[in-house]
N, C-alpha and C. Protein backbone atom coordinates (compact mmCIF):
# COMPACT_ATOMS: atom_id res chain seq x y z
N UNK A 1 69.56 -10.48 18.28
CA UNK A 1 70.75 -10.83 19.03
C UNK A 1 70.34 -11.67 20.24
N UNK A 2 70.91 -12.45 20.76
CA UNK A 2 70.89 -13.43 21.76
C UNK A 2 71.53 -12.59 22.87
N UNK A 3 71.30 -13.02 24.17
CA UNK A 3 71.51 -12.35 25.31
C UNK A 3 72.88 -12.95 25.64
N UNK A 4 73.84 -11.98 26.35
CA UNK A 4 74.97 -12.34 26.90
C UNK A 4 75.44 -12.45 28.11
N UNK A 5 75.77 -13.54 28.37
CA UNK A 5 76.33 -13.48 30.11
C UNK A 5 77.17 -12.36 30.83
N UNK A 6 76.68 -11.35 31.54
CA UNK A 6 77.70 -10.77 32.28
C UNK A 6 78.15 -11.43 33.78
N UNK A 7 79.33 -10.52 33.40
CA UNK A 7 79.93 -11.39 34.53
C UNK A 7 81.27 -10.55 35.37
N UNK A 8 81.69 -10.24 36.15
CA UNK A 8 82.53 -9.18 36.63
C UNK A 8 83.28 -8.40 35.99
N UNK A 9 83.83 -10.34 35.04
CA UNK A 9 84.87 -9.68 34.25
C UNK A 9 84.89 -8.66 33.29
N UNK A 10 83.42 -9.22 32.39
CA UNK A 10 82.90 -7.88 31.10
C UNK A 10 82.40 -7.17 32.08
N UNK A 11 81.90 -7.19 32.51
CA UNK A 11 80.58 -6.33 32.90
C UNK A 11 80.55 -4.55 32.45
N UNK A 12 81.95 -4.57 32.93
CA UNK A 12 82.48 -2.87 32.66
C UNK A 12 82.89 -2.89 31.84
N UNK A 13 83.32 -3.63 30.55
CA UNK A 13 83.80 -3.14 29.41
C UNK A 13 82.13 -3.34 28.74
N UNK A 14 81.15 -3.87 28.55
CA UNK A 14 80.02 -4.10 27.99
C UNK A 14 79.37 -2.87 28.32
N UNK A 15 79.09 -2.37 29.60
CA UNK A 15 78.46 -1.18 29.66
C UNK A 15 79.23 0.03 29.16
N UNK A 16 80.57 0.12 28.94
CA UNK A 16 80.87 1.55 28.43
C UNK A 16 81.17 1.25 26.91
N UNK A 17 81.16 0.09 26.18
CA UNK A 17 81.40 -0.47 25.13
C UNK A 17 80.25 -0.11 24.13
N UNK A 18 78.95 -0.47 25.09
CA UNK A 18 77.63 -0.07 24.60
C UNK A 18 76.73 1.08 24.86
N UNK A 19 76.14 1.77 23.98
CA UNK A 19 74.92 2.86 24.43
C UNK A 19 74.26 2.37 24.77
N UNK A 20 73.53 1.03 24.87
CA UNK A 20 72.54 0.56 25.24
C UNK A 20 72.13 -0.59 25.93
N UNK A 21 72.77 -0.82 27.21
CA UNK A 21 72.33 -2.36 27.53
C UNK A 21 71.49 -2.63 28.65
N UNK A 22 70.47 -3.67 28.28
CA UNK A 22 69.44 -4.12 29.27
C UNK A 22 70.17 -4.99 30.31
N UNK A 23 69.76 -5.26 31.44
CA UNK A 23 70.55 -6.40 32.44
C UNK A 23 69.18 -6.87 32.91
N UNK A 24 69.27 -8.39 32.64
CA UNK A 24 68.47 -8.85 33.68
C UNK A 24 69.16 -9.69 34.89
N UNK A 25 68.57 -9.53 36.01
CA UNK A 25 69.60 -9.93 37.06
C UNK A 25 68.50 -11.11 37.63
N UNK A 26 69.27 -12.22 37.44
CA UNK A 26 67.80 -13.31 37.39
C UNK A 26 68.74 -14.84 38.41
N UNK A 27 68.44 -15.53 38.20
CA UNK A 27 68.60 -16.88 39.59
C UNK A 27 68.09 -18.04 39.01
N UNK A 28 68.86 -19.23 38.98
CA UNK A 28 68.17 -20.69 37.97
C UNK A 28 66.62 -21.10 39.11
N UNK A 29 66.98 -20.35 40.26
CA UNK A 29 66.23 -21.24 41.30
C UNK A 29 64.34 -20.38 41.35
N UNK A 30 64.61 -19.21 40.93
CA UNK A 30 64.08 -18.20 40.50
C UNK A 30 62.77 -18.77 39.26
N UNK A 31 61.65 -18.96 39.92
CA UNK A 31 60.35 -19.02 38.97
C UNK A 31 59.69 -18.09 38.22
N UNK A 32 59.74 -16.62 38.97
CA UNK A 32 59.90 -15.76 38.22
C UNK A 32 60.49 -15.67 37.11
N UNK A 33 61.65 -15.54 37.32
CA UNK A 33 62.78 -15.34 36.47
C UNK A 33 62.73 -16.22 35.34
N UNK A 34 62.30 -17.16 35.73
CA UNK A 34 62.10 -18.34 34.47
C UNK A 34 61.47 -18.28 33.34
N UNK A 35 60.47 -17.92 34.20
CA UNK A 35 58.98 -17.41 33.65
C UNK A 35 59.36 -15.97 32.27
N UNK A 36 60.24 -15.12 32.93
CA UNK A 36 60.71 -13.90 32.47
C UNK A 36 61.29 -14.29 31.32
N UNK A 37 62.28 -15.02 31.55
CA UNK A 37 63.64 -15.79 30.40
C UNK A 37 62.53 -15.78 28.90
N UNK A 38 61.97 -16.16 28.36
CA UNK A 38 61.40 -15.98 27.36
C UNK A 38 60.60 -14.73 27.02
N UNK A 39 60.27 -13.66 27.54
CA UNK A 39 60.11 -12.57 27.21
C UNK A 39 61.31 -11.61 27.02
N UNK A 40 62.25 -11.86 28.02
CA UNK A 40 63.47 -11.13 27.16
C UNK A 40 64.16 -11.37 26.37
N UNK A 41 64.39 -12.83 25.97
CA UNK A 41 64.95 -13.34 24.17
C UNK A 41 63.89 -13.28 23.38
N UNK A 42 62.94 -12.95 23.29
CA UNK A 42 62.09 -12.18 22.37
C UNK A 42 62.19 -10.44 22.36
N UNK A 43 62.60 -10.30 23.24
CA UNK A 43 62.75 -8.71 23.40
C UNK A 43 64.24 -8.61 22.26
N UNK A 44 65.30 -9.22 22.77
CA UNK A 44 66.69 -9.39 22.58
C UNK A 44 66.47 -9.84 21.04
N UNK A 45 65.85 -10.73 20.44
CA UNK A 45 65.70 -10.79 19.29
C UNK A 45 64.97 -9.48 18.32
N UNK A 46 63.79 -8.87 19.27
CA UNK A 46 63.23 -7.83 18.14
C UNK A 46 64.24 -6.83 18.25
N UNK A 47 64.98 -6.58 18.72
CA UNK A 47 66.12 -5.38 19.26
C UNK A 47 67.13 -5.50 18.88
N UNK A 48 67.87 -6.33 17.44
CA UNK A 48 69.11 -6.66 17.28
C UNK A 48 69.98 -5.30 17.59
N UNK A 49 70.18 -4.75 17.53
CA UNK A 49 70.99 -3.16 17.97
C UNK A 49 71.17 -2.64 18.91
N UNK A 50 70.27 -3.49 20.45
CA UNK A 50 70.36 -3.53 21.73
C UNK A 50 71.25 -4.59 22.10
N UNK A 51 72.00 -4.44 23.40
CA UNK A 51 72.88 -5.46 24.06
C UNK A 51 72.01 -6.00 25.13
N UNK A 52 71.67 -7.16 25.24
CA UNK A 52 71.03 -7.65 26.16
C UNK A 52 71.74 -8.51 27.23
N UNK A 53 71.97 -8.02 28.21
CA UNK A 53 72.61 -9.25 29.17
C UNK A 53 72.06 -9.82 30.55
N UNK A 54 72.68 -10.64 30.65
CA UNK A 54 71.94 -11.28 32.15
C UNK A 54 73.33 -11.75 33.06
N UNK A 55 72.77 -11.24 34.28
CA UNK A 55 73.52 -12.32 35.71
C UNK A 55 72.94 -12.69 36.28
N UNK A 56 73.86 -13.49 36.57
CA UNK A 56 73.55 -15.01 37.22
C UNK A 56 73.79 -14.83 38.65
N UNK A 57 72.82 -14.34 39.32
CA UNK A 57 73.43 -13.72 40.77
C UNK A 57 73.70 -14.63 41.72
N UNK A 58 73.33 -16.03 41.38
CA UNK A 58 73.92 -16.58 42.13
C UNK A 58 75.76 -17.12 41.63
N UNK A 59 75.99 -17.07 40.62
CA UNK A 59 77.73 -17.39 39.97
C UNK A 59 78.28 -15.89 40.52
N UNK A 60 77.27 -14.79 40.29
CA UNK A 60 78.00 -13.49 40.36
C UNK A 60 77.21 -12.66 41.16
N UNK A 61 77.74 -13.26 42.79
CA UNK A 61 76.76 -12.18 44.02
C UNK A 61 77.49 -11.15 44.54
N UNK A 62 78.90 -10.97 44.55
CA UNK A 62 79.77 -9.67 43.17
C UNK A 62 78.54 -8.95 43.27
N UNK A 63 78.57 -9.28 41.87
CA UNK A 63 78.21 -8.40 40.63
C UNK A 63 76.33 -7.66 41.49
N UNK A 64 76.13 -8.69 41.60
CA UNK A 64 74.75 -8.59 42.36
C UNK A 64 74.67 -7.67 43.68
N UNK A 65 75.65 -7.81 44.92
CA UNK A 65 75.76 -7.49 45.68
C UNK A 65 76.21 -5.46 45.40
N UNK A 66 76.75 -5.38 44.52
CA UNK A 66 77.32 -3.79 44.09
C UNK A 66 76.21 -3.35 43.27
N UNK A 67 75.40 -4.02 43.36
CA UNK A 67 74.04 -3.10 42.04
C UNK A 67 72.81 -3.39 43.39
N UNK A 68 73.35 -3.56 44.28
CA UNK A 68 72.11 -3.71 45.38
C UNK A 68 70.63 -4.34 45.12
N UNK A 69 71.05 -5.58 44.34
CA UNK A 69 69.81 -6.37 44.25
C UNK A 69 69.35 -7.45 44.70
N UNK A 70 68.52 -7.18 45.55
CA UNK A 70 67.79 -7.61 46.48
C UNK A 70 66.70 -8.75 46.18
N UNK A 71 66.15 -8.07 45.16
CA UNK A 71 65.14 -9.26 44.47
C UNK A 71 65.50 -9.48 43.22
N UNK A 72 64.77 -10.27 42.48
CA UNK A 72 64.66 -10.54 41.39
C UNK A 72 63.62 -12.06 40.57
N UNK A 73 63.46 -11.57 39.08
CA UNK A 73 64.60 -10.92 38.73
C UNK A 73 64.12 -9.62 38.50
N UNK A 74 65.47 -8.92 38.38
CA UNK A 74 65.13 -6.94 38.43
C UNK A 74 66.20 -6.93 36.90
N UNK A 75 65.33 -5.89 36.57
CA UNK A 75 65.60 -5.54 35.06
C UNK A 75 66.39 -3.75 35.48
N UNK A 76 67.45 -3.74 34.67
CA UNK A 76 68.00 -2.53 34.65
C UNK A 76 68.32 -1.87 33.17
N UNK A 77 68.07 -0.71 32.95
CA UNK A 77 68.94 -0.35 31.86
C UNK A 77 69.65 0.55 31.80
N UNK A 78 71.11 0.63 31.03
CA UNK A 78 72.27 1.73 31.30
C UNK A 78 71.97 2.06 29.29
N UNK A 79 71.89 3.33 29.91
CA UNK A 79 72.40 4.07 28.37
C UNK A 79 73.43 5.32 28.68
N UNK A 80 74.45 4.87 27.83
CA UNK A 80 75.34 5.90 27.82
C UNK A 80 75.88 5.87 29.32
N UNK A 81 76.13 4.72 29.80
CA UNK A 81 76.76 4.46 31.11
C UNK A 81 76.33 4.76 32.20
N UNK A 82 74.80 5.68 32.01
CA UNK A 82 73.78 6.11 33.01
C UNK A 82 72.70 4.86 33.09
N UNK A 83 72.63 4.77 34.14
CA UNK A 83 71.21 3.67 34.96
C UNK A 83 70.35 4.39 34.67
N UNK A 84 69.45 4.30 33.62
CA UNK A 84 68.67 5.10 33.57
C UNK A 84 67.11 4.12 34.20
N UNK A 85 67.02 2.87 34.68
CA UNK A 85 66.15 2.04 34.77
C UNK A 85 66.00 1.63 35.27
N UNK A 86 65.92 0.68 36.98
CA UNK A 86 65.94 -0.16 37.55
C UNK A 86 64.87 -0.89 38.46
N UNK A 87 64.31 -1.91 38.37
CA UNK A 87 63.20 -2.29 38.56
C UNK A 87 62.95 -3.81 39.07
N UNK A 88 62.44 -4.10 40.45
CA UNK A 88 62.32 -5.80 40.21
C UNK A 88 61.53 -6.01 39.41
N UNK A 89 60.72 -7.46 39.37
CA UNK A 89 59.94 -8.02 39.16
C UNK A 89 59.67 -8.16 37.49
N UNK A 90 59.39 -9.49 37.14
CA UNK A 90 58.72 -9.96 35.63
C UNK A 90 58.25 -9.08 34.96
N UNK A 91 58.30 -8.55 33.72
CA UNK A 91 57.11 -7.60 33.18
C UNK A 91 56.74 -8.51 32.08
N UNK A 92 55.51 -8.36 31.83
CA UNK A 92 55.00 -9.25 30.81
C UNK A 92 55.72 -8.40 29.31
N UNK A 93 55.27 -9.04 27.86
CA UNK A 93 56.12 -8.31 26.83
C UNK A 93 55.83 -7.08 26.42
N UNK A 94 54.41 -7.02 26.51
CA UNK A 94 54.03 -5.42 25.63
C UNK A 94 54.45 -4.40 26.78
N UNK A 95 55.14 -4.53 28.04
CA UNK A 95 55.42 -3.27 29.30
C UNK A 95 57.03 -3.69 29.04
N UNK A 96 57.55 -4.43 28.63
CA UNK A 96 59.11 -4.39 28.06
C UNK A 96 59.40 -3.90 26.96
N UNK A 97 58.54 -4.05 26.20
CA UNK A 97 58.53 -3.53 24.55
C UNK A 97 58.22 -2.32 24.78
N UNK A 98 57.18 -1.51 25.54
CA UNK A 98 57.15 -0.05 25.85
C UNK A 98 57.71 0.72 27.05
N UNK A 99 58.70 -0.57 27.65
CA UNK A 99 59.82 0.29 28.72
C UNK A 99 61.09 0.46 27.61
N UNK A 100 61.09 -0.49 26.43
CA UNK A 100 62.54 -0.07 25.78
C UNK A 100 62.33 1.14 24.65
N UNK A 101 61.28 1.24 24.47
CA UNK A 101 61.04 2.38 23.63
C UNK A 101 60.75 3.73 24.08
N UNK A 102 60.53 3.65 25.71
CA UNK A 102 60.58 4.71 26.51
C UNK A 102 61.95 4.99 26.94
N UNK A 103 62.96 4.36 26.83
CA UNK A 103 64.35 4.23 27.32
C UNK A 103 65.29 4.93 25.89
N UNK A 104 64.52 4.64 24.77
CA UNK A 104 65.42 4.64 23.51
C UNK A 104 64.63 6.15 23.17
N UNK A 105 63.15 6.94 23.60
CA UNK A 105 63.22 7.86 23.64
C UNK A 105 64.16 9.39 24.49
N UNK A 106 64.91 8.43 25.70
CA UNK A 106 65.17 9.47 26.61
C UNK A 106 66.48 10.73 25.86
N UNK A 107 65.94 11.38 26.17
CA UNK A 107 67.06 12.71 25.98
C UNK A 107 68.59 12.70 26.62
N UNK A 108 69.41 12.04 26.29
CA UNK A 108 70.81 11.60 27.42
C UNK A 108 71.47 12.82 27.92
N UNK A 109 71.00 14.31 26.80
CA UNK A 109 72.17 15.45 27.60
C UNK A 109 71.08 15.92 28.30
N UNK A 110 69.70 15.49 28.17
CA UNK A 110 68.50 15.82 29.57
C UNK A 110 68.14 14.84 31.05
N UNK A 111 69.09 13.69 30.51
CA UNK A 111 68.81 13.22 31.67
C UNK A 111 70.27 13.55 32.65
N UNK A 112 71.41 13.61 32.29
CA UNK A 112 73.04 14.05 32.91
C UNK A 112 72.59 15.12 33.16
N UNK A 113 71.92 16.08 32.79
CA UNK A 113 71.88 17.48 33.26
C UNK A 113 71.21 17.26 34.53
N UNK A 114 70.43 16.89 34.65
CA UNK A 114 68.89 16.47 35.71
C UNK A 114 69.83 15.58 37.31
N UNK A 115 70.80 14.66 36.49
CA UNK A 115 71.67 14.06 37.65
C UNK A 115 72.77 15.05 38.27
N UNK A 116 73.34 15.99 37.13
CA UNK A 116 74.47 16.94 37.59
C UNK A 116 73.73 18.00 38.73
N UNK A 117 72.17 18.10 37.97
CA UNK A 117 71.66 19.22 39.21
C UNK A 117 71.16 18.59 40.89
N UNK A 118 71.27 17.46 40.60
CA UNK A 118 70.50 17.00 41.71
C UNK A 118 72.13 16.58 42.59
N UNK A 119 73.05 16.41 42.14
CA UNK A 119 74.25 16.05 42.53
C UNK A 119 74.55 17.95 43.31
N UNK A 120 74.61 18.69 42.60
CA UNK A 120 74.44 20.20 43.47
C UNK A 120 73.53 20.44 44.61
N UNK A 121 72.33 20.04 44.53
CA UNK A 121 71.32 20.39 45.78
C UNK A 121 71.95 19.76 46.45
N UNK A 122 72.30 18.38 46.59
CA UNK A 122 72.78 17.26 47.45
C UNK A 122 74.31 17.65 48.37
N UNK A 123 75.15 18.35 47.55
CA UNK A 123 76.52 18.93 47.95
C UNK A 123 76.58 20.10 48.64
């Protein structure tokens, strides 16, 4: 699958639409990020069953500004509408390929439990 633009408008129907979507939050002006852009449409291609998307934080500083990202580009992932991921900086492919298979291992009624308890200490 090819990566999809988010953008305010999807943004919230894509994440509760999907169990699984990567965000890269990346910038045209951004060398990094550039640099990145071809390791995640190779990611996005070996992963057809993953949703892969990207913003454009500078079209959508929105979107950017409410996910508090500061640098980039920063890679996030929501499963099951939980952030379970969030991270600046480039990763080369074989630490993307074994952050999504560490992500597609996680336990989802072990990780909500883990947020519901920490939401109690906190209250």
């Amino acid at each position: 699958m090819t990566t999809v633009e988010l953008t305010k408008e999807n943004f919230d129907r894509t994440v509760s639409d999907n169990p699984f979507v990567l965000i890269d939050f990346w910038a045209g002006w951004c060398r990094p990020c550039l640099q990145f852009a071809p390791v995640y449409e190779k990611a996005a291609e070996a992963n057809p069953d993953l949703v892969f998307g990207k913003v454009d934080t500078e079209a959508q500083q929105e979107l950017a500004a409410a996910f508090g990202i500061t640098s980039i580009p920063t890679l996030m992932i929501v499963r099951d509408q939980v952030a379970v991921f969030a991270q600046p900086g480039a990763l080369p492919e074989a630490a993307l390929t074994d952050l999504i298979t560490q992500a597609r291992a996680l336990d989802m009624d072990e990780v909500r439990a883990k947020i519901a308890a920490a939401g109690e200490e906190r209250g």
